[in-house]
PDB file of N, CA and C in Angstrom:
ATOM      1  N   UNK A   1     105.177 103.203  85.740  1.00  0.00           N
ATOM      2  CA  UNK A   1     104.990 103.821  87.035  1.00  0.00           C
ATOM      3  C   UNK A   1     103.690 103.291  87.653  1.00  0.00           C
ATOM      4  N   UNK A   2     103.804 102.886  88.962  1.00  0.00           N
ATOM      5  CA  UNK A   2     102.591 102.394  89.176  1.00  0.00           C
ATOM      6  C   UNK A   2     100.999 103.483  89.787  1.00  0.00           C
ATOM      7  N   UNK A   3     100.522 103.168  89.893  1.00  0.00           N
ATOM      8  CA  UNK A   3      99.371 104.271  90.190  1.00  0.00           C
ATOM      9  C   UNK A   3      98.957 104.412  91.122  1.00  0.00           C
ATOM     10  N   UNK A   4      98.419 105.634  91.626  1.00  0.00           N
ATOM     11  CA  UNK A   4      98.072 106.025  93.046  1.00  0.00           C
ATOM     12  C   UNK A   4      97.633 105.228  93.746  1.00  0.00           C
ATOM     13  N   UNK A   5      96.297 104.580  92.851  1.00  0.00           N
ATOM     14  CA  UNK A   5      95.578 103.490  93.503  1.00  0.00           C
ATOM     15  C   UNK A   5      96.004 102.135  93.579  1.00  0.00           C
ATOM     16  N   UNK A   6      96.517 101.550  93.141  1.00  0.00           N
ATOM     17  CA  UNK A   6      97.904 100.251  93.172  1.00  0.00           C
ATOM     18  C   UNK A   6      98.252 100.440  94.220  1.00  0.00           C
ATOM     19  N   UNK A   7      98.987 101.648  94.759  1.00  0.00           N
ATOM     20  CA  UNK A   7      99.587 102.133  95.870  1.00  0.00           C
ATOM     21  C   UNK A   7      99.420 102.130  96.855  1.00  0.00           C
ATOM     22  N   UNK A   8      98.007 102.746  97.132  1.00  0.00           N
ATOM     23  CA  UNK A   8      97.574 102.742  98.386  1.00  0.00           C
ATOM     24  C   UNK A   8      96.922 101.583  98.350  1.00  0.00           C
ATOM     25  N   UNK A   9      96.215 100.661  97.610  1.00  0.00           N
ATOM     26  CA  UNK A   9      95.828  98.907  98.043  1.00  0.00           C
ATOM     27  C   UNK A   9      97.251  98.223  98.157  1.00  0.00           C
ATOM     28  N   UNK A  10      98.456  98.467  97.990  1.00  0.00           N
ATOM     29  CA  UNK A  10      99.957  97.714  98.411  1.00  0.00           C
ATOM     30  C   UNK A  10      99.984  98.190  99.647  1.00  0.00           C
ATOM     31  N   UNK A  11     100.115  99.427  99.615  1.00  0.00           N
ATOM     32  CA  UNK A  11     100.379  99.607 100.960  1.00  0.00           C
ATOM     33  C   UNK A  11      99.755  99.185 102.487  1.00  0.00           C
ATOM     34  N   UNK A  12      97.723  99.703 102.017  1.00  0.00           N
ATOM     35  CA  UNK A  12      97.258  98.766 103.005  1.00  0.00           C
ATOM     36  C   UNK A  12      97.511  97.877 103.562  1.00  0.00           C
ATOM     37  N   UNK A  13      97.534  97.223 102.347  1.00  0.00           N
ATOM     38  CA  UNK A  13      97.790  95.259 102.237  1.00  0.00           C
ATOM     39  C   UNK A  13      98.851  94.995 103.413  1.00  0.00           C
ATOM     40  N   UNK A  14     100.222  95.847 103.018  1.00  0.00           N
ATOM     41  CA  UNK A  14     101.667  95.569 103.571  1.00  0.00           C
ATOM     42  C   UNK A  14     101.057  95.711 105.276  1.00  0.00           C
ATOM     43  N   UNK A  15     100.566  97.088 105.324  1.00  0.00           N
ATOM     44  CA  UNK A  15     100.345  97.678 106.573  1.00  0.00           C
ATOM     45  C   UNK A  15      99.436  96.537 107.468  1.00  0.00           C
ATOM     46  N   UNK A  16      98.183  96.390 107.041  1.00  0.00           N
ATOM     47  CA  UNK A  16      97.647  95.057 107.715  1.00  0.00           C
ATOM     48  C   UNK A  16      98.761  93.685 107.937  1.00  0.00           C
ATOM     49  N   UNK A  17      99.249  93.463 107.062  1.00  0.00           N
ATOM     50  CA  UNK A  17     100.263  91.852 107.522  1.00  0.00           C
ATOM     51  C   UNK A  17     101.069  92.614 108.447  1.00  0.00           C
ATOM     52  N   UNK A  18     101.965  93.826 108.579  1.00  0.00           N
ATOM     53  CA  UNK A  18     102.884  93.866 109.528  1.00  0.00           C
ATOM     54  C   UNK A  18     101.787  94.180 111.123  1.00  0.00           C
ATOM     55  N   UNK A  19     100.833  94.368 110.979  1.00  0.00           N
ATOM     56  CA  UNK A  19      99.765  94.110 112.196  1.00  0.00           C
ATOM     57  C   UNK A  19      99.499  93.300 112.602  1.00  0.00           C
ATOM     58  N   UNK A  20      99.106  92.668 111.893  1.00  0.00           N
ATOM     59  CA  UNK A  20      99.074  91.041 112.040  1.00  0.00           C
ATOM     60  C   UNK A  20     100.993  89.855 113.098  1.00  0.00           C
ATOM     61  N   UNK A  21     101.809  90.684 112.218  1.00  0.00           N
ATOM     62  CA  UNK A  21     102.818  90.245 112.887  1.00  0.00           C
ATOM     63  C   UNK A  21     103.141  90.695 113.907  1.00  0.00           C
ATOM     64  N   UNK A  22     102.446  91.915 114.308  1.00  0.00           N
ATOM     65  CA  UNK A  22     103.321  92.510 115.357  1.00  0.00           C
ATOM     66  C   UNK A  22     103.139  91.983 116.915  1.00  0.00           C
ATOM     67  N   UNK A  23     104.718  92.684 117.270  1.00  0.00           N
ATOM     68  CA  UNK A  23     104.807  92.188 118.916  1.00  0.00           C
ATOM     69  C   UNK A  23     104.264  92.706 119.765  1.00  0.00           C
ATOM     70  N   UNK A  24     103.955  93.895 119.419  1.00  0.00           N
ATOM     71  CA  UNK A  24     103.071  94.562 121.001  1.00  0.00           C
ATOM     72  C   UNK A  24     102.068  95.017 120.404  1.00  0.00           C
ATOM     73  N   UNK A  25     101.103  95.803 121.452  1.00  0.00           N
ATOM     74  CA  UNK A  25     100.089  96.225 120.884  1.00  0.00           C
ATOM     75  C   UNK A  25     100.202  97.849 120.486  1.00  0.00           C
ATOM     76  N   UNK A  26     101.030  98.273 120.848  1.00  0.00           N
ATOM     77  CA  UNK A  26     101.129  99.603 120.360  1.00  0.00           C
ATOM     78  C   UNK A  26     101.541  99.278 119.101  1.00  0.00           C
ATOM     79  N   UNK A  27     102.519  98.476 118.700  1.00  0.00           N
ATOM     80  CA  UNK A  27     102.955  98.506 116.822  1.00  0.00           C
ATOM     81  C   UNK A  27     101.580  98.262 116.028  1.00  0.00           C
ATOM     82  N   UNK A  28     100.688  97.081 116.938  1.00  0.00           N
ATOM     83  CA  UNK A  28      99.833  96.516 115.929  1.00  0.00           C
ATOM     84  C   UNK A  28      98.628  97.861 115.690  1.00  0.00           C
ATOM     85  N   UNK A  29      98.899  98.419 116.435  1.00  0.00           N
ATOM     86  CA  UNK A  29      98.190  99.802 116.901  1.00  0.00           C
ATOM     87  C   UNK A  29      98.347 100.713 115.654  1.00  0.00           C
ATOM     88  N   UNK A  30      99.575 101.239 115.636  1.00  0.00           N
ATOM     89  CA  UNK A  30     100.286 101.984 114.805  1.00  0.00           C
ATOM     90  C   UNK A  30     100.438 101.937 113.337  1.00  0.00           C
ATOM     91  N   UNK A  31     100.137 100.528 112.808  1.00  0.00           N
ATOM     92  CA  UNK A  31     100.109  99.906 112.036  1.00  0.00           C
ATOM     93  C   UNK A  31      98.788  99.735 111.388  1.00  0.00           C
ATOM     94  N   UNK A  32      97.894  99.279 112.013  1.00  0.00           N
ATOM     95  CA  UNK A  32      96.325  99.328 111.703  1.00  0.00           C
ATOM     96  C   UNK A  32      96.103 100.797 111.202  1.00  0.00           C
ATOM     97  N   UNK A  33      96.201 101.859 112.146  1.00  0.00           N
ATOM     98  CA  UNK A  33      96.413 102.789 111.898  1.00  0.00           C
ATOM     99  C   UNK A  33      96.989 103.798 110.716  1.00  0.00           C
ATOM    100  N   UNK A  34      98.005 103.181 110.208  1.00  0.00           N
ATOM    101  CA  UNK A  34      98.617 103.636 108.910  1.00  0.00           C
ATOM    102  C   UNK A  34      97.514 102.715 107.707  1.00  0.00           C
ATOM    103  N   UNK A  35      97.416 101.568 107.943  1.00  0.00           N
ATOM    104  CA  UNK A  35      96.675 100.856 106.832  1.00  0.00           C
ATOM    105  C   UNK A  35      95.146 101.424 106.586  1.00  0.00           C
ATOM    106  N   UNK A  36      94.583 102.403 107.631  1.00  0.00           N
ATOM    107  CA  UNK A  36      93.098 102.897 107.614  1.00  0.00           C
ATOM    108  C   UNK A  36      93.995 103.898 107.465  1.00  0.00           C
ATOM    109  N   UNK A  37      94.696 104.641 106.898  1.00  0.00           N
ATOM    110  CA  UNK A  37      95.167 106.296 106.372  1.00  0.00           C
ATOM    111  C   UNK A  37      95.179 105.541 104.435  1.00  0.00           C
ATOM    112  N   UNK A  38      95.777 104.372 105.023  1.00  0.00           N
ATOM    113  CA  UNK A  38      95.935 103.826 102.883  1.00  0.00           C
ATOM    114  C   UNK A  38      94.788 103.797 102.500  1.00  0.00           C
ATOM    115  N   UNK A  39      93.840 103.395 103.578  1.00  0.00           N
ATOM    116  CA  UNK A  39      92.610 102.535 103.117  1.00  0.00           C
ATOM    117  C   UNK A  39      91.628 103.973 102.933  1.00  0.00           C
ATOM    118  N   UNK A  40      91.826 104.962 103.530  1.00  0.00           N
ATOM    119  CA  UNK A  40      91.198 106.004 103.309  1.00  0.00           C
ATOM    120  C   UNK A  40      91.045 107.215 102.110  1.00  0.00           C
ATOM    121  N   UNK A  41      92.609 107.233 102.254  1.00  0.00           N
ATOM    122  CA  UNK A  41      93.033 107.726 100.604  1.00  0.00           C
ATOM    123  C   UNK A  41      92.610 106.833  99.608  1.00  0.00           C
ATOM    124  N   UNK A  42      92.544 105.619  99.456  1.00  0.00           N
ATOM    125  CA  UNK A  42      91.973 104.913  98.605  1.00  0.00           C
ATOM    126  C   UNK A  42      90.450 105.223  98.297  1.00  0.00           C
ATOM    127  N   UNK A  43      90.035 105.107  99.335  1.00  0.00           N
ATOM    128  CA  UNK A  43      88.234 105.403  99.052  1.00  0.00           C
ATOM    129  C   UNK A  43      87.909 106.922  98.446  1.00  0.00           C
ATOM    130  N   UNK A  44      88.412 107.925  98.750  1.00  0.00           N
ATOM    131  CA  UNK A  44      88.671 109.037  98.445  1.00  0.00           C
ATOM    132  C   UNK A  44      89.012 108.920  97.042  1.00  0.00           C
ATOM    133  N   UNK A  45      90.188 108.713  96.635  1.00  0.00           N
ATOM    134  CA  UNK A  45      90.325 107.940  95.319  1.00  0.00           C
ATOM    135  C   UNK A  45      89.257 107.497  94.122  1.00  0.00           C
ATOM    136  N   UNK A  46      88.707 106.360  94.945  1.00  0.00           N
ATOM    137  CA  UNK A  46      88.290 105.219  93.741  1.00  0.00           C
ATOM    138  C   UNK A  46      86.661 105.792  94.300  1.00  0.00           C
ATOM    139  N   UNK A  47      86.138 106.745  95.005  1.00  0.00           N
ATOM    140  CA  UNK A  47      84.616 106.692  95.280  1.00  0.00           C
ATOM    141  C   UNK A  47      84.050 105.488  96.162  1.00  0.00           C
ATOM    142  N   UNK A  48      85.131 104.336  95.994  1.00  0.00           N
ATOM    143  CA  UNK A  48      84.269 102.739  96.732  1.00  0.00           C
ATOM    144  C   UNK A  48      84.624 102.663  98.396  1.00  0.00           C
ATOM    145  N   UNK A  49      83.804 102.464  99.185  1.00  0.00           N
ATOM    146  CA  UNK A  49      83.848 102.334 100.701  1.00  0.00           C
ATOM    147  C   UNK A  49      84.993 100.629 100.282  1.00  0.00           C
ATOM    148  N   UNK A  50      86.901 101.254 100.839  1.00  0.00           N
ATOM    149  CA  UNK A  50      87.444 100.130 101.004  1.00  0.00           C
ATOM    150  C   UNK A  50      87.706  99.581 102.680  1.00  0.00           C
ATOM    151  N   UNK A  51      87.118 100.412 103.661  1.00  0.00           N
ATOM    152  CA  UNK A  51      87.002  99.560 105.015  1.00  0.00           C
ATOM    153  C   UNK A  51      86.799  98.096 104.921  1.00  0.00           C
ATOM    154  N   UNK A  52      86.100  97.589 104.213  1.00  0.00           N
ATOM    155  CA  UNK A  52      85.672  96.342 104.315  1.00  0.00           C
ATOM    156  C   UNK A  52      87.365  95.746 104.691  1.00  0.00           C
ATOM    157  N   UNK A  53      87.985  96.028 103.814  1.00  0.00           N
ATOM    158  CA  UNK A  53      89.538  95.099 103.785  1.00  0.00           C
ATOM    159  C   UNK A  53      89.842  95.273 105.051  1.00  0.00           C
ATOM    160  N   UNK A  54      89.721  96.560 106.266  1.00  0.00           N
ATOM    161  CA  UNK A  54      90.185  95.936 108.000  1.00  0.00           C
ATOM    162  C   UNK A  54      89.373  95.059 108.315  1.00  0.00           C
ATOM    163  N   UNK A  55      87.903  94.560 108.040  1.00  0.00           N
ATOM    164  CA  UNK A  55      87.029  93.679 108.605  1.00  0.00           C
ATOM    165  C   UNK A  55      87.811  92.244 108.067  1.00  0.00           C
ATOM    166  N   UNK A  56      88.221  92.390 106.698  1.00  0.00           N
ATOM    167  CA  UNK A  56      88.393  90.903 106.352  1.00  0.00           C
ATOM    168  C   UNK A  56      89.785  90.091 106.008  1.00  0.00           C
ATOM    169  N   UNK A  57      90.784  91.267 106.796  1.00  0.00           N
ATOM    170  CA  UNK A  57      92.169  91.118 107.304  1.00  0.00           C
ATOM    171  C   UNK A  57      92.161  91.495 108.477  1.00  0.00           C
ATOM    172  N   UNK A  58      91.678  90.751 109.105  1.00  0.00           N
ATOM    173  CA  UNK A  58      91.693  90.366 111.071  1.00  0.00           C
ATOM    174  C   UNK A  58      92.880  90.835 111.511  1.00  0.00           C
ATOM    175  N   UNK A  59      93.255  91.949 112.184  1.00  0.00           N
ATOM    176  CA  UNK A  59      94.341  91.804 113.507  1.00  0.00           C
ATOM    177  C   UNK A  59      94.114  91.326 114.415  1.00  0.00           C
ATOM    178  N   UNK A  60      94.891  90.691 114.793  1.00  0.00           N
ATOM    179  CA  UNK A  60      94.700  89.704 115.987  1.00  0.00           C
ATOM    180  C   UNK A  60      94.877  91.168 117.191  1.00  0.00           C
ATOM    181  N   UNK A  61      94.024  90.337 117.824  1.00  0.00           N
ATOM    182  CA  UNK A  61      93.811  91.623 119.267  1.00  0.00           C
ATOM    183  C   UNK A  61      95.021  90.904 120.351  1.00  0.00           C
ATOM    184  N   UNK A  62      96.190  91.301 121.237  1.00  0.00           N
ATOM    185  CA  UNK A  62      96.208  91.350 122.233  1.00  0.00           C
ATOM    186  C   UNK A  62      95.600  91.045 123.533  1.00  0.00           C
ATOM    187  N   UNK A  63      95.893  89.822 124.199  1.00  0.00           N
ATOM    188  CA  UNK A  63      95.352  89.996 125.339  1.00  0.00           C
ATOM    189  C   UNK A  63      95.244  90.657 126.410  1.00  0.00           C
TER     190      UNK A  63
END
């Protein structure tokens, strides 16, 4: 079974690339969004500040 924390760093992970892919800016929106809820439960979790991972998985911004 995999573990909480496995979990929420997969999920981030997933959540940032489908941001990265997305077509509008509300998905990439929505999406960032869910990956800072993984990324939050994670830190909560493990004690370690994991924000760094939105700084160093770029969403591309919308023009």
């Amino acid at each position: 079974m995999e573990s909480n924390e496995r979990y929420y760093r997969r999920r981030a992970a997933q959540e940032l690339a489908a941001a990265r892919r997305a077509v509008t800016a509300p998905a990439m929106q929505r999406r960032t969004a869910m990956a800072e809820s993984f990324l939050r439960r994670l830190s909560e979790l493990t004690g370690a500040d994991e924000t760094h991972r939105l700084d160093s998985e770029t969403v591309q911004e919308f023009a």
